[in-house]
C-alpha atoms as a PDB file:
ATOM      1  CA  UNK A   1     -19.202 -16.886 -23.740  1.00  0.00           C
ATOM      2  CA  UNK A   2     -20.552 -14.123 -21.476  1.00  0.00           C
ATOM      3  CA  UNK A   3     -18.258 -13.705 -18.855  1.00  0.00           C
ATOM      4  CA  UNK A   4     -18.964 -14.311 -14.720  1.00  0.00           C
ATOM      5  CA  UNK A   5     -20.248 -11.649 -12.499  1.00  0.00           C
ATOM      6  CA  UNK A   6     -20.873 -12.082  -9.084  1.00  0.00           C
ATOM      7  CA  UNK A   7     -24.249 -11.628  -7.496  1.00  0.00           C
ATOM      8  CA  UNK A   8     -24.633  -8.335  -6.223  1.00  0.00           C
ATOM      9  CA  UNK A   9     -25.896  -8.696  -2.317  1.00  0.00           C
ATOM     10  CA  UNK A  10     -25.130  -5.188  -0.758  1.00  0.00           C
ATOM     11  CA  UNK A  11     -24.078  -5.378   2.848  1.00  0.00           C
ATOM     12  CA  UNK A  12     -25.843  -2.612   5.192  1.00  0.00           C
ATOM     13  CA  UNK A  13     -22.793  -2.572   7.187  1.00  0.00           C
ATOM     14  CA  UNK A  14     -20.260  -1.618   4.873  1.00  0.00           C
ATOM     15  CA  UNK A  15     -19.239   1.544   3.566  1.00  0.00           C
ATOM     16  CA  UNK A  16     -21.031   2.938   0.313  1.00  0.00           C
ATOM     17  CA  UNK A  17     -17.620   3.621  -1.683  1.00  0.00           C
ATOM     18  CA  UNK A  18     -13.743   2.256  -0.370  1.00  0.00           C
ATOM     19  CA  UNK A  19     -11.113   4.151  -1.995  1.00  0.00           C
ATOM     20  CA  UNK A  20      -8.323   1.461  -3.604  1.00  0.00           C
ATOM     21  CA  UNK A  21      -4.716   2.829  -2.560  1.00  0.00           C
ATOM     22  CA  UNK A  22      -2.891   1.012  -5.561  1.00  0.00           C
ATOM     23  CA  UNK A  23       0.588   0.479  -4.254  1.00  0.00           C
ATOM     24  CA  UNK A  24       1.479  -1.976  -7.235  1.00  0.00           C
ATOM     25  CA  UNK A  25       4.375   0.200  -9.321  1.00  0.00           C
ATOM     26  CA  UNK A  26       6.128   0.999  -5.834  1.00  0.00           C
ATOM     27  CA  UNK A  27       5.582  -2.072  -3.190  1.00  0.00           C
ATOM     28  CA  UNK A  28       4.853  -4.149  -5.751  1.00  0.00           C
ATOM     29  CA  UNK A  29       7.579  -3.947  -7.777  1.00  0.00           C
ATOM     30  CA  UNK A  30      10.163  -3.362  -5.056  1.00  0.00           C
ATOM     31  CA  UNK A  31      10.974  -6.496  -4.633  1.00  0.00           C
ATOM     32  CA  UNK A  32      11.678  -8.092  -7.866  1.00  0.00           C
ATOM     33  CA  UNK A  33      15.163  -9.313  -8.778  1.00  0.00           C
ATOM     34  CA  UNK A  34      15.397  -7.877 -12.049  1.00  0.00           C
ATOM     35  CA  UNK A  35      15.403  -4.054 -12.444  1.00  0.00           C
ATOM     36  CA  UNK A  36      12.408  -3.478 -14.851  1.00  0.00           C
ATOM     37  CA  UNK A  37      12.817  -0.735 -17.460  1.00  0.00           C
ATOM     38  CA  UNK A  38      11.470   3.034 -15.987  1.00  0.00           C
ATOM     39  CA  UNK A  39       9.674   2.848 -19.516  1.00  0.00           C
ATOM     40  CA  UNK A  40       7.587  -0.157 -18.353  1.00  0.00           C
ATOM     41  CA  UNK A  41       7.035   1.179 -14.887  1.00  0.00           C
ATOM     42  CA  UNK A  42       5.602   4.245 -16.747  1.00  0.00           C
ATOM     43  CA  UNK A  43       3.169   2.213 -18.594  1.00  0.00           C
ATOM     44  CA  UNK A  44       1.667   0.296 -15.964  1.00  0.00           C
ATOM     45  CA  UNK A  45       0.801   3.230 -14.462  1.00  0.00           C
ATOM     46  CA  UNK A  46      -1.029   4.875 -17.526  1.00  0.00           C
ATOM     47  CA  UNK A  47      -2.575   1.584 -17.835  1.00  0.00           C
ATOM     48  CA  UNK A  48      -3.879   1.402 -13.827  1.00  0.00           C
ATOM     49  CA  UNK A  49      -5.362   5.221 -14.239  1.00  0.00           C
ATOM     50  CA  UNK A  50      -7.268   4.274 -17.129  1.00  0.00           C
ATOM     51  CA  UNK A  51      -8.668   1.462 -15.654  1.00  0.00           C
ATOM     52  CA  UNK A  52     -10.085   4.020 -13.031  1.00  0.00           C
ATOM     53  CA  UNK A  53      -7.552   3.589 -10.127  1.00  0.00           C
ATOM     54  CA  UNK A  54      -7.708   7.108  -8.818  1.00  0.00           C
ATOM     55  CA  UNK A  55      -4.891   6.828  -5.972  1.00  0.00           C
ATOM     56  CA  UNK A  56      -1.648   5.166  -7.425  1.00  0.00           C
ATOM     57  CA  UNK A  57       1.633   5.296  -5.572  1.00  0.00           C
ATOM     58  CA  UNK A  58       3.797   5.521  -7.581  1.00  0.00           C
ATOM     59  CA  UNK A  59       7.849   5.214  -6.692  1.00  0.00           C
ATOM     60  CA  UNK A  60       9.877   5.960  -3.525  1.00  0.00           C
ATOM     61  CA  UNK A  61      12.857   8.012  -3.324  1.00  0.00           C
ATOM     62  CA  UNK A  62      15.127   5.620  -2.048  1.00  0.00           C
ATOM     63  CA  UNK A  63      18.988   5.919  -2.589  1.00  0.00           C
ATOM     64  CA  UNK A  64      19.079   3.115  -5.573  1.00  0.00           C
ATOM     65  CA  UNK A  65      21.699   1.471  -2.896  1.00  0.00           C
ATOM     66  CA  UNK A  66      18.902   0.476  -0.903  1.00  0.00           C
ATOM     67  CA  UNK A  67      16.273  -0.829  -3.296  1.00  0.00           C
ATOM     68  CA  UNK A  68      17.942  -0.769  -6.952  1.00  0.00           C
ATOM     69  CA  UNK A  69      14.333  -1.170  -8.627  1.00  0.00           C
ATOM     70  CA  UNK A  70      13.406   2.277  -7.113  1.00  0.00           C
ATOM     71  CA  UNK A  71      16.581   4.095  -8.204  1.00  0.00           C
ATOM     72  CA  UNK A  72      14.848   5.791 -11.232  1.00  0.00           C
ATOM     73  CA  UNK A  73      11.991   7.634  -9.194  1.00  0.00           C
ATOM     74  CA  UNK A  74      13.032  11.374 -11.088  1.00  0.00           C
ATOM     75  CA  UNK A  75      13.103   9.760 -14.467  1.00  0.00           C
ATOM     76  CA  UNK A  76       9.902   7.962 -13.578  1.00  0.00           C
ATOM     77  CA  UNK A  77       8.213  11.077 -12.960  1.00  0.00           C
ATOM     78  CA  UNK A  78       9.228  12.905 -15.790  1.00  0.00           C
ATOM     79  CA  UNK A  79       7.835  10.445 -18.104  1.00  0.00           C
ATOM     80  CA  UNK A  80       4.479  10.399 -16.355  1.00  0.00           C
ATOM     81  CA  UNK A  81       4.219  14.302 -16.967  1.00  0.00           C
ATOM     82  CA  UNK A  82       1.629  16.057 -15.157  1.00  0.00           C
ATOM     83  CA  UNK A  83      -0.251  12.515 -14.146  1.00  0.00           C
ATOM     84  CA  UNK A  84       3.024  11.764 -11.875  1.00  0.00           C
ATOM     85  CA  UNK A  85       2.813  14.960  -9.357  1.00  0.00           C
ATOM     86  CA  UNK A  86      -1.351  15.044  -8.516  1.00  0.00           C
ATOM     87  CA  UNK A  87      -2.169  14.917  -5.362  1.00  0.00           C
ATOM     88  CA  UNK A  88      -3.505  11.145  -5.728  1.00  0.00           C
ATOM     89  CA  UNK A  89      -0.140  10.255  -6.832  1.00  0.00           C
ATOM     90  CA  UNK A  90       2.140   9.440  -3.127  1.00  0.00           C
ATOM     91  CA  UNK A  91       5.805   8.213  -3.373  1.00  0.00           C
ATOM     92  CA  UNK A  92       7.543   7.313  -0.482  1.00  0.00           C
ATOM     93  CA  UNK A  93      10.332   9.127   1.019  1.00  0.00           C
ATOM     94  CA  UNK A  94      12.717   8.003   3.874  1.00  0.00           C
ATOM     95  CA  UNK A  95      14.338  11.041   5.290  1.00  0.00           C
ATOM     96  CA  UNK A  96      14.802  15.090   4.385  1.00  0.00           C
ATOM     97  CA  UNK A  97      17.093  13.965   1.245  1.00  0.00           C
ATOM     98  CA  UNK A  98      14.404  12.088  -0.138  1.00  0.00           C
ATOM     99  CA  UNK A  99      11.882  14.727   0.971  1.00  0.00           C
ATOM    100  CA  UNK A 100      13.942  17.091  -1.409  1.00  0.00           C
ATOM    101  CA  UNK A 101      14.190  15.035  -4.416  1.00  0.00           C
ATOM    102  CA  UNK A 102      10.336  14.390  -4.105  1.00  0.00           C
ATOM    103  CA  UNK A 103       9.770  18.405  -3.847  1.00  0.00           C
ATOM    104  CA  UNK A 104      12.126  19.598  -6.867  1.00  0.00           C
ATOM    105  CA  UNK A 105       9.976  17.257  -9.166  1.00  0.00           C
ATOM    106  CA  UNK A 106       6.900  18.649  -7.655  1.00  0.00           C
ATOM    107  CA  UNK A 107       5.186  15.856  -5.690  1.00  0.00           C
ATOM    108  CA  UNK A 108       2.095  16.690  -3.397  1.00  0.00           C
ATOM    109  CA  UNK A 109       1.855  13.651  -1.612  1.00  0.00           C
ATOM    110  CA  UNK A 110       4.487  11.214   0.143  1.00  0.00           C
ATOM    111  CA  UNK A 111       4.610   8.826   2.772  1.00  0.00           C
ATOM    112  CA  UNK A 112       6.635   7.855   5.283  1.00  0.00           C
ATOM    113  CA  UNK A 113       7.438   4.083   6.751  1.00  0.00           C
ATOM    114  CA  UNK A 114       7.950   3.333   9.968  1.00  0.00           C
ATOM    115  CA  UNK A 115       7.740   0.208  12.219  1.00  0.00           C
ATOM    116  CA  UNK A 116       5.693  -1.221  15.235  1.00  0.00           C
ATOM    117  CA  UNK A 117       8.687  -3.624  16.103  1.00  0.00           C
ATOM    118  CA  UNK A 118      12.177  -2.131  17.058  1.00  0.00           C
ATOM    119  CA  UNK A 119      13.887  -5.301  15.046  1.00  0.00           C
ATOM    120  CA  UNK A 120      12.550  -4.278  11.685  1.00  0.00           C
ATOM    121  CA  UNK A 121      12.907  -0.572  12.487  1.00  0.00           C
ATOM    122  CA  UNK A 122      16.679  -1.420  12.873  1.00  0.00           C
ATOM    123  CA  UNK A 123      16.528  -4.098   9.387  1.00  0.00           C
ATOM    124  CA  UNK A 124      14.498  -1.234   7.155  1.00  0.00           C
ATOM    125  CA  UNK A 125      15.774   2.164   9.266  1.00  0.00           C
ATOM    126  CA  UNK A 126      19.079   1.059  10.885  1.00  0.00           C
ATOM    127  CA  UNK A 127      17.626   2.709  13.613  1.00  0.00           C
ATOM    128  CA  UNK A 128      15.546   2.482  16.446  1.00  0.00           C
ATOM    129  CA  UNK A 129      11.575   3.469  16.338  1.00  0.00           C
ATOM    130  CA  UNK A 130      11.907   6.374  18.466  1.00  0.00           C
ATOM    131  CA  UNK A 131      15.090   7.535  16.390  1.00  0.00           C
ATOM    132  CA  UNK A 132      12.754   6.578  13.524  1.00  0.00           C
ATOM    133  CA  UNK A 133      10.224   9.187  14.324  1.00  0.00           C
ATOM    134  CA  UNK A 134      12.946  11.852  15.746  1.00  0.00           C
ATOM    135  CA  UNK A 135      14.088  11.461  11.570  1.00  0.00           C
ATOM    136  CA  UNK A 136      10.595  11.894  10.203  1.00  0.00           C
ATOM    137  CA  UNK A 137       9.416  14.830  12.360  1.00  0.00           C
ATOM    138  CA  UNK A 138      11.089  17.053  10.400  1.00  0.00           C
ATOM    139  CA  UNK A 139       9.787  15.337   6.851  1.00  0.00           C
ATOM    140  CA  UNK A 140       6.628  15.466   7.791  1.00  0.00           C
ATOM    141  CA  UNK A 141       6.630  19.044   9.069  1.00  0.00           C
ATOM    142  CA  UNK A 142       8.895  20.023   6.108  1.00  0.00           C
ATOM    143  CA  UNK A 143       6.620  18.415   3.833  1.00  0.00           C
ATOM    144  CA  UNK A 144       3.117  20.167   5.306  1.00  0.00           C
ATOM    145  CA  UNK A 145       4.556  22.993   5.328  1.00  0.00           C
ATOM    146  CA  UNK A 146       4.997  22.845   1.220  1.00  0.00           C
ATOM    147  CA  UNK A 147       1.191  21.566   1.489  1.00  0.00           C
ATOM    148  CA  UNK A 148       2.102  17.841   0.683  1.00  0.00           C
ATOM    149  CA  UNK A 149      -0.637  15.549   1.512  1.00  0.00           C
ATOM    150  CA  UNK A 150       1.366  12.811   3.859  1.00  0.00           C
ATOM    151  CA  UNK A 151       0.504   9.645   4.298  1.00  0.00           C
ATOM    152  CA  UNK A 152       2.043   7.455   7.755  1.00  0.00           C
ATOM    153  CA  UNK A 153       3.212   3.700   6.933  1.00  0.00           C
ATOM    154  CA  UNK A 154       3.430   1.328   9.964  1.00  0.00           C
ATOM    155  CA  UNK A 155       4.825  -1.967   9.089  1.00  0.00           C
ATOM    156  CA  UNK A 156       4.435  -5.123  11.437  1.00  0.00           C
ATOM    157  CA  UNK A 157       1.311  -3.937  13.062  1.00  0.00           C
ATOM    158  CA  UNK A 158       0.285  -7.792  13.622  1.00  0.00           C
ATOM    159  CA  UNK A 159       3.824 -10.010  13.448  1.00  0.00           C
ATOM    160  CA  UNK A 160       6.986  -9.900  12.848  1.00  0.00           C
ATOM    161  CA  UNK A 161       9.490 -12.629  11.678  1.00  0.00           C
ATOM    162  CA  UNK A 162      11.881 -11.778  14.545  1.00  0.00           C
ATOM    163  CA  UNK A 163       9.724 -11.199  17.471  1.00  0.00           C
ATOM    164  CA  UNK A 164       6.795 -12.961  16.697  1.00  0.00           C
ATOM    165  CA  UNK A 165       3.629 -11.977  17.736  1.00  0.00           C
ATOM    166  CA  UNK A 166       3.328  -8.059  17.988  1.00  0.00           C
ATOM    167  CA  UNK A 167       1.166  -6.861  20.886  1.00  0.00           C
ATOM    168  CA  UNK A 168      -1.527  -4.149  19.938  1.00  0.00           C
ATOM    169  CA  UNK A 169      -0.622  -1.909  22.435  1.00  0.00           C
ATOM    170  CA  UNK A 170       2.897  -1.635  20.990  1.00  0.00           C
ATOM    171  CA  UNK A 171       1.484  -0.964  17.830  1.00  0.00           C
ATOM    172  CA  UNK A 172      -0.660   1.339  19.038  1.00  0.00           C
ATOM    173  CA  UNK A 173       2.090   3.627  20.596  1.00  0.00           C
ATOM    174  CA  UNK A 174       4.107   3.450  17.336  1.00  0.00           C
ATOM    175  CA  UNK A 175       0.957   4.752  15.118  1.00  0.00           C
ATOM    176  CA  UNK A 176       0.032   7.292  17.561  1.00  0.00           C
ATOM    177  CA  UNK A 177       4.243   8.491  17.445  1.00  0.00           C
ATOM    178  CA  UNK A 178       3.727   8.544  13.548  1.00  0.00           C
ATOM    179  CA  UNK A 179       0.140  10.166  13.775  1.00  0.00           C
ATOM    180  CA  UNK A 180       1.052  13.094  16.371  1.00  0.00           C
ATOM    181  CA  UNK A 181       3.833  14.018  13.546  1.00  0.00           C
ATOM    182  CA  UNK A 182       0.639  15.618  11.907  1.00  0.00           C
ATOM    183  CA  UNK A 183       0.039  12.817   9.497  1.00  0.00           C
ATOM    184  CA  UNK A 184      -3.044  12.942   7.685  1.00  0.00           C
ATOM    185  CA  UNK A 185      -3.593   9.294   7.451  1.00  0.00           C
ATOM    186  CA  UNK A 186      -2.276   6.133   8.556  1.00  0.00           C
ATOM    187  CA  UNK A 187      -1.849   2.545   7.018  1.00  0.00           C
ATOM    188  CA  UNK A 188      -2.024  -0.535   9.194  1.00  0.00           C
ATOM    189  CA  UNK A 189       0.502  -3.063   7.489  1.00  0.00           C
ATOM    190  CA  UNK A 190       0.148  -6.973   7.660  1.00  0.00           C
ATOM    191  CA  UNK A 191       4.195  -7.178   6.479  1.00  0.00           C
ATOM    192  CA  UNK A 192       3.928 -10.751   6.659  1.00  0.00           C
ATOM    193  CA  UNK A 193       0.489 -12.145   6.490  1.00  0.00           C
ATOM    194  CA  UNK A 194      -0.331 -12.950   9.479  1.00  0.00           C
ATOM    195  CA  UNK A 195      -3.193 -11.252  10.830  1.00  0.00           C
ATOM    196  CA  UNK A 196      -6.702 -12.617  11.493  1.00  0.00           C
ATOM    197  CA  UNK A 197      -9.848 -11.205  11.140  1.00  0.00           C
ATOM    198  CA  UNK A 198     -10.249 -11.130  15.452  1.00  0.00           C
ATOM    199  CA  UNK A 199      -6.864  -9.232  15.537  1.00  0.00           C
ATOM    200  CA  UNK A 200      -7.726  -7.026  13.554  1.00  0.00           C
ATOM    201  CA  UNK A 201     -10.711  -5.757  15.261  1.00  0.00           C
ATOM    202  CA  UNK A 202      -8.851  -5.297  18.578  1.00  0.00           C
ATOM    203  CA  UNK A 203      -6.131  -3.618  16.653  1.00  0.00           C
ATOM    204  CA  UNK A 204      -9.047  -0.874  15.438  1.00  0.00           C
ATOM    205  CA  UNK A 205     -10.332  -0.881  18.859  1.00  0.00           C
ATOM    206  CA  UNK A 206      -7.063   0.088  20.119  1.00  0.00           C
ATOM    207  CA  UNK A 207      -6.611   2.856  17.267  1.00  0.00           C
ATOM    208  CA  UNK A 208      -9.812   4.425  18.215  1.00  0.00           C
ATOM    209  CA  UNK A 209      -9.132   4.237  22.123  1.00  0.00           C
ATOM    210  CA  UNK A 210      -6.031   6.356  21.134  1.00  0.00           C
ATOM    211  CA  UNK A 211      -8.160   9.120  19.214  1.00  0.00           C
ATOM    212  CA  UNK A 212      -7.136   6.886  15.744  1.00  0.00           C
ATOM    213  CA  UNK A 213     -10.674   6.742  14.089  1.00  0.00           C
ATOM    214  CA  UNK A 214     -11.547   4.857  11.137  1.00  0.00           C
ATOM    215  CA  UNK A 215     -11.675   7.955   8.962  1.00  0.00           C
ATOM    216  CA  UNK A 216      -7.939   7.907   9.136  1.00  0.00           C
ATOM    217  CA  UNK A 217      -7.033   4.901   8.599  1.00  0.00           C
ATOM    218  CA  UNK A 218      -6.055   2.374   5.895  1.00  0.00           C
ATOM    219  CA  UNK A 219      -5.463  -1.145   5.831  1.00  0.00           C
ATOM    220  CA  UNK A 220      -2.490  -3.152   3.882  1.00  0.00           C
ATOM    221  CA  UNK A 221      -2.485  -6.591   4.131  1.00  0.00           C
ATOM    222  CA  UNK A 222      -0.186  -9.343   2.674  1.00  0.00           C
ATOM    223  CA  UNK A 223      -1.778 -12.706   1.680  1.00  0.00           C
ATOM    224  CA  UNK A 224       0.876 -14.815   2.909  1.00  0.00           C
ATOM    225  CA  UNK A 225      -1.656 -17.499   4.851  1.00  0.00           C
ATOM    226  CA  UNK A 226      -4.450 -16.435   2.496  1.00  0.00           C
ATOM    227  CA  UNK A 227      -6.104 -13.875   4.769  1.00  0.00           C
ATOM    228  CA  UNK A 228      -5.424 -10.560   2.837  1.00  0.00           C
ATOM    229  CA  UNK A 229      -9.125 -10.089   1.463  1.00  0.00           C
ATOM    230  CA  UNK A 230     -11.254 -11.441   4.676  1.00  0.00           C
ATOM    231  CA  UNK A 231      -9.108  -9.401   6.499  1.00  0.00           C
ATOM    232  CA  UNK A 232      -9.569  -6.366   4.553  1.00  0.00           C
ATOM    233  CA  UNK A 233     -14.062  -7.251   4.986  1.00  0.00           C
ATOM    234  CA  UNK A 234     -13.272  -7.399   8.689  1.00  0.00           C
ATOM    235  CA  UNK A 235     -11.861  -3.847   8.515  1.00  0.00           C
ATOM    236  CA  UNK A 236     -14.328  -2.282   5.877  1.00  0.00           C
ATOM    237  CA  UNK A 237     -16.742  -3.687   8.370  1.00  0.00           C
ATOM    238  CA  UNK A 238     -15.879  -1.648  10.968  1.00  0.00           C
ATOM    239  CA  UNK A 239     -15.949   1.383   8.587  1.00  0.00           C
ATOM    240  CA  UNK A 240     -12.582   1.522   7.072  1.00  0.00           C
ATOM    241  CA  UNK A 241     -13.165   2.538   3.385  1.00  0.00           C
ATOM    242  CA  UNK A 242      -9.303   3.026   2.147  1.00  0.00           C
ATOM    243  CA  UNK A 243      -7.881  -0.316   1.195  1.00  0.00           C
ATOM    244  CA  UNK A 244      -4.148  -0.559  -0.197  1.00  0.00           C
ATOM    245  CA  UNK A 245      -3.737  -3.140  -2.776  1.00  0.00           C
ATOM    246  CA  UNK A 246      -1.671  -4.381  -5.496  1.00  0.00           C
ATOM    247  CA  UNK A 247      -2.606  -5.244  -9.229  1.00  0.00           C
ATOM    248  CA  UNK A 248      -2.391  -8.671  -9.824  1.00  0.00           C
ATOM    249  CA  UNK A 249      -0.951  -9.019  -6.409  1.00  0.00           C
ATOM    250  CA  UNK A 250       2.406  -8.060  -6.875  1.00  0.00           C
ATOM    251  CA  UNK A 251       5.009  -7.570  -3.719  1.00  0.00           C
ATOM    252  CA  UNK A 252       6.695  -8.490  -1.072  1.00  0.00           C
ATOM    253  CA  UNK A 253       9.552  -6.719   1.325  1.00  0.00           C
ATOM    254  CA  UNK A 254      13.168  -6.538   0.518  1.00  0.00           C
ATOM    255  CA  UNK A 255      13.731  -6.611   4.438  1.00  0.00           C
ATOM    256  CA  UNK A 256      11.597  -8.973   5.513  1.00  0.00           C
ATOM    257  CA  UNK A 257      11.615 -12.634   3.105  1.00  0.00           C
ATOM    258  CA  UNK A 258       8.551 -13.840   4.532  1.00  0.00           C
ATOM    259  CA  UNK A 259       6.534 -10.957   3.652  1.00  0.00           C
ATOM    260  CA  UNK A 260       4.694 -12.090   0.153  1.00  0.00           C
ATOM    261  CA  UNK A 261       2.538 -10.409  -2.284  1.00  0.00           C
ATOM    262  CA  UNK A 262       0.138  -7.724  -1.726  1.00  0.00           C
ATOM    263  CA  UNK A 263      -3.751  -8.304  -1.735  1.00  0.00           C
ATOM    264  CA  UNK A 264      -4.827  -8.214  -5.153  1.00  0.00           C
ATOM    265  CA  UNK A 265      -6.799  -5.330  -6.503  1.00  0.00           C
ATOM    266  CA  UNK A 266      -8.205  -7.873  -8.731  1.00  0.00           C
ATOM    267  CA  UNK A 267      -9.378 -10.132  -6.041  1.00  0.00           C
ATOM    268  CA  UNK A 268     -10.890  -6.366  -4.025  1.00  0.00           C
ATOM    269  CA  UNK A 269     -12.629  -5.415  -6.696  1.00  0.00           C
ATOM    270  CA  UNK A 270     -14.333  -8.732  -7.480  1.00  0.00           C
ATOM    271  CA  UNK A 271     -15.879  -9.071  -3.566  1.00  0.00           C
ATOM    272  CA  UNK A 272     -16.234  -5.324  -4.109  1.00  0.00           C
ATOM    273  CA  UNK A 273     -18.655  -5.689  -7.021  1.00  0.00           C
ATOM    274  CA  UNK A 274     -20.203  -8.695  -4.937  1.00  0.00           C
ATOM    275  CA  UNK A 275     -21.343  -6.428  -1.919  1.00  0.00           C
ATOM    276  CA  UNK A 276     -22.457  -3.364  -3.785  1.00  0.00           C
ATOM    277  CA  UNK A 277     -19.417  -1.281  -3.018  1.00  0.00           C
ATOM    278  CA  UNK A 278     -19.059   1.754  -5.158  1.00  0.00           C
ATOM    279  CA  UNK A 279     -14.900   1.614  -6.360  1.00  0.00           C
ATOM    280  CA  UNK A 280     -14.648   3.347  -9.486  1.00  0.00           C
ATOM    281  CA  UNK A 281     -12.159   0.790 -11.615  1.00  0.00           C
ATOM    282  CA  UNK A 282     -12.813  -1.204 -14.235  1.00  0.00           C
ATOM    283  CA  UNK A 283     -12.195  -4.804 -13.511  1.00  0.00           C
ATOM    284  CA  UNK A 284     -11.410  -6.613 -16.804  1.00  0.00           C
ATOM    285  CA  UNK A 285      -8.837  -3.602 -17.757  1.00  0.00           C
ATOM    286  CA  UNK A 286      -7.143  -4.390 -14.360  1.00  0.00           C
ATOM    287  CA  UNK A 287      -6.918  -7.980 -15.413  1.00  0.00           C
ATOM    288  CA  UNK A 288      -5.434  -6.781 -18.926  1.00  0.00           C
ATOM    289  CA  UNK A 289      -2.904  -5.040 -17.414  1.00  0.00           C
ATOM    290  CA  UNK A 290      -2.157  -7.692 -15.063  1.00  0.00           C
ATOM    291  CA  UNK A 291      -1.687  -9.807 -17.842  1.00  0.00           C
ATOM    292  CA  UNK A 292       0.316  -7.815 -19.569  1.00  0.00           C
ATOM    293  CA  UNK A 293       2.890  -7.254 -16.138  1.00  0.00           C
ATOM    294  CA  UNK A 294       3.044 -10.970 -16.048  1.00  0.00           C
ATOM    295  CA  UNK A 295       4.139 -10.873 -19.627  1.00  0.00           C
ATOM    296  CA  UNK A 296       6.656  -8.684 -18.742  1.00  0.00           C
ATOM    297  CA  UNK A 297       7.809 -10.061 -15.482  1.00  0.00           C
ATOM    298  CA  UNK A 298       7.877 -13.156 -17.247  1.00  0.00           C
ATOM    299  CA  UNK A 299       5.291 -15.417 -14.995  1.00  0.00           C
ATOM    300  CA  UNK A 300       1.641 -15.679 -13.953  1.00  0.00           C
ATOM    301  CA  UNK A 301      -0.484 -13.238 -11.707  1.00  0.00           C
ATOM    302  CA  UNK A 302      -0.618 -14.796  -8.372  1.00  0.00           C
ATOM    303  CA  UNK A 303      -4.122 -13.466  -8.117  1.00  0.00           C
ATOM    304  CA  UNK A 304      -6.909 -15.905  -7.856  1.00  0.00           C
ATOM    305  CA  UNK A 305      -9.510 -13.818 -10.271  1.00  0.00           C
ATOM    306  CA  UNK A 306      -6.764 -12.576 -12.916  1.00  0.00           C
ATOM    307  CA  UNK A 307      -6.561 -16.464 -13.447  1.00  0.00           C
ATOM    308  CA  UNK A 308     -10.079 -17.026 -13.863  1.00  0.00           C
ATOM    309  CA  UNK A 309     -11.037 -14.278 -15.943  1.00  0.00           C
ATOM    310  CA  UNK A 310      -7.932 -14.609 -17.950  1.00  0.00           C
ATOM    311  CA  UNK A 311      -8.099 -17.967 -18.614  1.00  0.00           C
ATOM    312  CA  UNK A 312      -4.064 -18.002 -17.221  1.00  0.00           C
END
């Protein structure tokens, strides 16, 4: 039987190409209970590159104290070999120590994560967000200085399960903290799932009034209420083109339990195909090796288009 494809109906409005920021071996694994072998970690990742992915994050460099399915980041590099250090290959550090241990395996490109709400800067940072950015200035300036690509991370840009509804000009003053640092891009995070397409436009509105273009920016939404992807259109319609997502919608946050998985690359690349936009992966090996995480996670792909196509 021939398998679906979606009718191709390119929108004028959208951008030609959207880079995929694949955070699926780092956020999307994060979260899970069970540690899962560094030699399976390894493999997903050969497996996403060969589907295409071009930008893959890949670990963070976390003391294992604080997220125990991180603690293997060096060996995790060293069996990725040169494909683990690229410049299209970020890991997240939070502080100088974890700067260091990036450096002495020879990463180009990290990222830093830092809060629009002071009560999950003090749950993920044990520290306040301007303490928060008095610890990164020196990472980021540290890590420029090595010529590291560097990547900004603001979490709760929309809600947050302790203070509820964030406003945008807080979140503005947080990215534009983070940004001034001399990062050379930022990601807008839906922790939780709760954004709507209208929010997000006067979120971008307030990036831009604050000299935060498009060009800078990426967008990372959870699908917690089933937003992620028309979310994600709203953005790319106002000229976004870097979209974070994770295969077969793996993810969540060990610091917030409401947060859920990731949008699915799966489920991008489908309405991605759909409108004409240029992306660069191949779709039915993402599926594959969704399938084949499920197998080892030991239960189905959330994602609404690994279950069609897979027949799961």
């Amino acid at each position: 039987m021939t398998r679906t494809l979606p009718m191709v109906e390119p929108d004028p409005d959208l951008p030609e190409s959207v880079t995929i920021y694949e955070v699926g071996p780092r956020d999307g694994l994060q979260n899970e209970k069970s540690v899962v072998p560094v030699e399976v970690k390894a493999e997903f990742v050969r497996r996403l590159l060969a589907a295409g992915l071009q930008t893959v994050e890949l670990t963070s460099f976390v003391p294992a104290k604080w997220v125990p399915q991180l603690g293997d980041a060096e060996e995790l590099i060293d069996l990725l070999g040169s494909a683990g250090t690229g410049r299209q290959r970020p890991v997240l550090v939070p502080n100088e120590r974890g700067l260091d241990r990036a450096l002495e395996k020879g990463v180009s490109s990290i990222a830093i994560f830092g809060s629009a709400t002071e009560s999950f800067a003090q749950a993920n940072l044990n520290r306040s967000v301007a303490e928060s950015v008095q610890m990164f200035a020196p990472v980021v300036a540290r890590a420029l200085d090595a010529g590291a690509w560097v990547r900004a991370y603001v979490s709760m840009c929309f809600g947050d399960p302790w203070e509820g509804p964030v406003p945008v000009d807080q979140v503005v003053d947080s990215c534009s903290r983070l940004m001034d640092l001399g990062c050379d891009q930022l990601s807008i995070g839906d922790t939780i799932g709760v954004a709507t397409p209208g929010h997000v436009q006067r979120l971008l509105d307030g990036l831009d009034g604050a000299g935060i273009g498009v060009d800078q920016i990426g967008v990372h939404f959870h699908d917690t209420y089933g937003q992620a992807l028309s979310n994600t259109l709203t953005a790319l319609s106002r000229g976004v083109s870097v979209v974070d997502a994770s295969t077969g919608g793996l993810g969540g946050c060990p610091y917030a339990k409401s947060a859920t998985g990731n949008l699915a690359t799966e489920d991008l690349v489908w309405a991605l195909d759909g409108l004409g936009v240029e992306h660069g992966t191949d779709l039915d090996m993402l599926v594959e090796t969704s399938v084949w995480m499920a197998g080892q996670l030991g239960r189905p792909s959330p994602s609404r288009v690994v279950k069609a196509l897979s027949g799961t």
